[in-house]
Protein backbone atom coordinates (compact mmCIF):
# COMPACT_ATOMS: atom_id res chain seq x y z
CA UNK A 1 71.03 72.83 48.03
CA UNK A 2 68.03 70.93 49.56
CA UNK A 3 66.50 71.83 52.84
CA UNK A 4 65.24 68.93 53.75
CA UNK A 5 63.06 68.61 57.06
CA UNK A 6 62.96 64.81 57.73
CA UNK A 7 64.76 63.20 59.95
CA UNK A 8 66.15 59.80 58.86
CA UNK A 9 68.95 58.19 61.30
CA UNK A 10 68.31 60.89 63.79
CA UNK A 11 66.03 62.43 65.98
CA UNK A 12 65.47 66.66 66.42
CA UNK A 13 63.12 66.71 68.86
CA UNK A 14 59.71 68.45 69.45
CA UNK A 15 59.00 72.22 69.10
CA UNK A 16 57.92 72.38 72.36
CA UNK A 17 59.63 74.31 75.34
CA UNK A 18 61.21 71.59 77.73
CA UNK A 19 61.51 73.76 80.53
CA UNK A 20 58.29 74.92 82.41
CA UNK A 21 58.21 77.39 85.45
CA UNK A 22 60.81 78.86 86.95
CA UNK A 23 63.30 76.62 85.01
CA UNK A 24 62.75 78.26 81.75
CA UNK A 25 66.41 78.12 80.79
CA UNK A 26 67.09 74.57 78.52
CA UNK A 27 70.18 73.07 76.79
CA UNK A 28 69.09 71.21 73.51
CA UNK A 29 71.55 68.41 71.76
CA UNK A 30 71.33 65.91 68.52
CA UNK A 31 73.75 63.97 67.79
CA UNK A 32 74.20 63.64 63.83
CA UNK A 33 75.54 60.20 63.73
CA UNK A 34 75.99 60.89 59.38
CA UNK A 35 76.88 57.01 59.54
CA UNK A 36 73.91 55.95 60.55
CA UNK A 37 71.72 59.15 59.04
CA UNK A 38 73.65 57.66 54.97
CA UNK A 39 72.48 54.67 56.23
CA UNK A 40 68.48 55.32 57.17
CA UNK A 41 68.25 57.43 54.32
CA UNK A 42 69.51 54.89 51.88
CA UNK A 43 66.98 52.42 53.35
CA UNK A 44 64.29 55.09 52.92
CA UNK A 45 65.13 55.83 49.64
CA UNK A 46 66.11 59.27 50.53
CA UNK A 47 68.32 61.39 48.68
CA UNK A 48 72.52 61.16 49.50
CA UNK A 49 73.13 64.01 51.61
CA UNK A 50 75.82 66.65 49.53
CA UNK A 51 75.44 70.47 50.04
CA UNK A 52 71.55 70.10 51.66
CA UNK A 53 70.94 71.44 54.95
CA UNK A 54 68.80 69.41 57.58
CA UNK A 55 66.33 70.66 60.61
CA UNK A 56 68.41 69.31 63.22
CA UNK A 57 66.61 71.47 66.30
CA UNK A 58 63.20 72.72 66.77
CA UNK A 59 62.63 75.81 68.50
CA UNK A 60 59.19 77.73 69.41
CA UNK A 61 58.17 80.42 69.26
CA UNK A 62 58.88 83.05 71.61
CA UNK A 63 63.13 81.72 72.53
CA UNK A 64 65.82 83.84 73.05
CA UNK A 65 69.04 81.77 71.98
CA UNK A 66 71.85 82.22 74.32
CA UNK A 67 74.30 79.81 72.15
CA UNK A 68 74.85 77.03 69.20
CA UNK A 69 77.98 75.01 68.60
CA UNK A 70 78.68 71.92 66.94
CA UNK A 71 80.80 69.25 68.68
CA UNK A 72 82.94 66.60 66.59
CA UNK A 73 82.61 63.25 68.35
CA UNK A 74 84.20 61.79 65.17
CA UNK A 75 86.04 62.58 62.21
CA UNK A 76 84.86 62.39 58.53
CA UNK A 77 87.95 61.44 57.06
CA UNK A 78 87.75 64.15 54.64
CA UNK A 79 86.83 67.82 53.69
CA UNK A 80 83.78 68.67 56.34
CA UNK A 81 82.41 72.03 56.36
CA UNK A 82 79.49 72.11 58.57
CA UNK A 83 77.69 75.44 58.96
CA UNK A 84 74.68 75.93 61.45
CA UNK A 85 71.52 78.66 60.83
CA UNK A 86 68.82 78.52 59.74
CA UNK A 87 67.61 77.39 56.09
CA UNK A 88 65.38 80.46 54.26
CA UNK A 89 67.42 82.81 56.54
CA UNK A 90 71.14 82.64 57.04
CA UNK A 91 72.41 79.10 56.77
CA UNK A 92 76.11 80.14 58.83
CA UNK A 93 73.73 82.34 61.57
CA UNK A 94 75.37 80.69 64.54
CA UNK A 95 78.76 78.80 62.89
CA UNK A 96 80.28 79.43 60.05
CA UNK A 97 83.11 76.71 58.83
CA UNK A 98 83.22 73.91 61.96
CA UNK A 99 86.03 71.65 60.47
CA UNK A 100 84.21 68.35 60.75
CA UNK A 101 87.67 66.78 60.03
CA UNK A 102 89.18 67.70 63.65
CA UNK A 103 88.05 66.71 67.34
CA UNK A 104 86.85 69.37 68.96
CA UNK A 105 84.00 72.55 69.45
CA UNK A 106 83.17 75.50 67.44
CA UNK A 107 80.41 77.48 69.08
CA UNK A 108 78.74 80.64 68.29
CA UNK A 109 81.08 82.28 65.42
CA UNK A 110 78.52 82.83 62.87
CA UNK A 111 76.62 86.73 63.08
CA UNK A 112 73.92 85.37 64.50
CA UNK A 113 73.35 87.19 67.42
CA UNK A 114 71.45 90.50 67.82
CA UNK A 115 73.23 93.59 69.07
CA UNK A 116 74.11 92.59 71.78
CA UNK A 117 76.10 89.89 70.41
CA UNK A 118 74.69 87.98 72.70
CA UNK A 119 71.83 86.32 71.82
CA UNK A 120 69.58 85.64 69.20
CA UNK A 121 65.61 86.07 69.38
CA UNK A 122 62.91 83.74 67.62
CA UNK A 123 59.52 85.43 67.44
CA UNK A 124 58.08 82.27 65.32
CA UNK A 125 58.84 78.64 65.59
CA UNK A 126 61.73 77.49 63.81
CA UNK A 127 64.29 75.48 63.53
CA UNK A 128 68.08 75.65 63.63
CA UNK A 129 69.55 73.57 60.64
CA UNK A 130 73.00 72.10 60.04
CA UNK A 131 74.21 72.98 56.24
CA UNK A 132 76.16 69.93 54.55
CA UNK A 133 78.96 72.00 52.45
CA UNK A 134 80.12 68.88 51.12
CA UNK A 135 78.83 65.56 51.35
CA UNK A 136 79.54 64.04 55.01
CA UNK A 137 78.98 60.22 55.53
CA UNK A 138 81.05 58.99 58.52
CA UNK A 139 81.61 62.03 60.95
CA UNK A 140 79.26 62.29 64.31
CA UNK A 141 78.83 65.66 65.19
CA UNK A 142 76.59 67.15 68.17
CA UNK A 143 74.65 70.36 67.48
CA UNK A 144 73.82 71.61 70.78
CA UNK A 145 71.91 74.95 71.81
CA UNK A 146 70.97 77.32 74.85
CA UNK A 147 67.37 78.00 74.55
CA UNK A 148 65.47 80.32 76.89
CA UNK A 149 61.25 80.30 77.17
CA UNK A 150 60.02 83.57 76.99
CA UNK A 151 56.68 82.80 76.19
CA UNK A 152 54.01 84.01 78.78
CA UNK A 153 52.57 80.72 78.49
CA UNK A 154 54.81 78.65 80.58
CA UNK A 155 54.26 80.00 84.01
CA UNK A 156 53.23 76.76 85.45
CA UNK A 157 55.81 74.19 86.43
């Protein structure tokens, strides 16, 4: 398994906080269009995407994560086991198993959350990473995410 961190056919974003002030609470989405991501990366000479995992969201340092999911827009066609986590650390943290073959939402089923089992802390910047089980080339999927600031640097609005 790769982890690969570009971003061919889609874009993940900045790792910067996009709330500020009193609106520190922020909802995060990419859409994963792997259509269009076979098709950028074949243009860019990149390699075809099998069991790799991608960077799909950036997060800063200093986020409490209140919850992942991944949404299927559209079907692969075939086997499509998507995991989301986080690449070096636990690649099924937040989902483990979303059936990329079936409509629908699978959010927050991995072990990824502390204690509480309610959220998940990020001292450091990271990012949170979709893990290819199998090779996907036609399903859209949305990885989406509930991202709190608790840095003590966004006071300002």
């Amino acid at each position: 398994m790769a982890a690969l961190t570009d971003s061919h056919g889609f874009d993940k974003g900045s790792a910067a906080h996009p709330a500020k002030g009193q609106t520190r609470i922020s909802y995060a989405e990419v859409v994963m269009d792997f259509a269009a991501i076979t098709t950028a990366r074949a243009a860019a000479g990149a390699s075809v995407l099998s069991t790799d995992s991608l960077q799909v969201i950036s997060v800063p340092a200093n986020t409490l994560v209140l919850a992942v999911g991944v949404t299927t827009e559209t079907v692969e066609g075939g086997t499509a086991d998507i995991d989301i986590g986080t690449t070096g650390g636990d690649p099924d943290l937040f989902v483990d198993g979303a059936n990329g073959n079936a409509l629908g939402t699978t959010a927050c089923n991995g072990v990824g959350f502390d204690g509480d089992n309610q959220s998940h802390y990020f001292a450091a910047a990271d990012t949170i990473d979709l893990l290819c089980n199998n090779a996907l080339d036609t399903c859209k999927v949305k990885v989406w995410a509930v991202l709190v600031d608790c840095s003590s640097t966004n006071l300002s609005g």
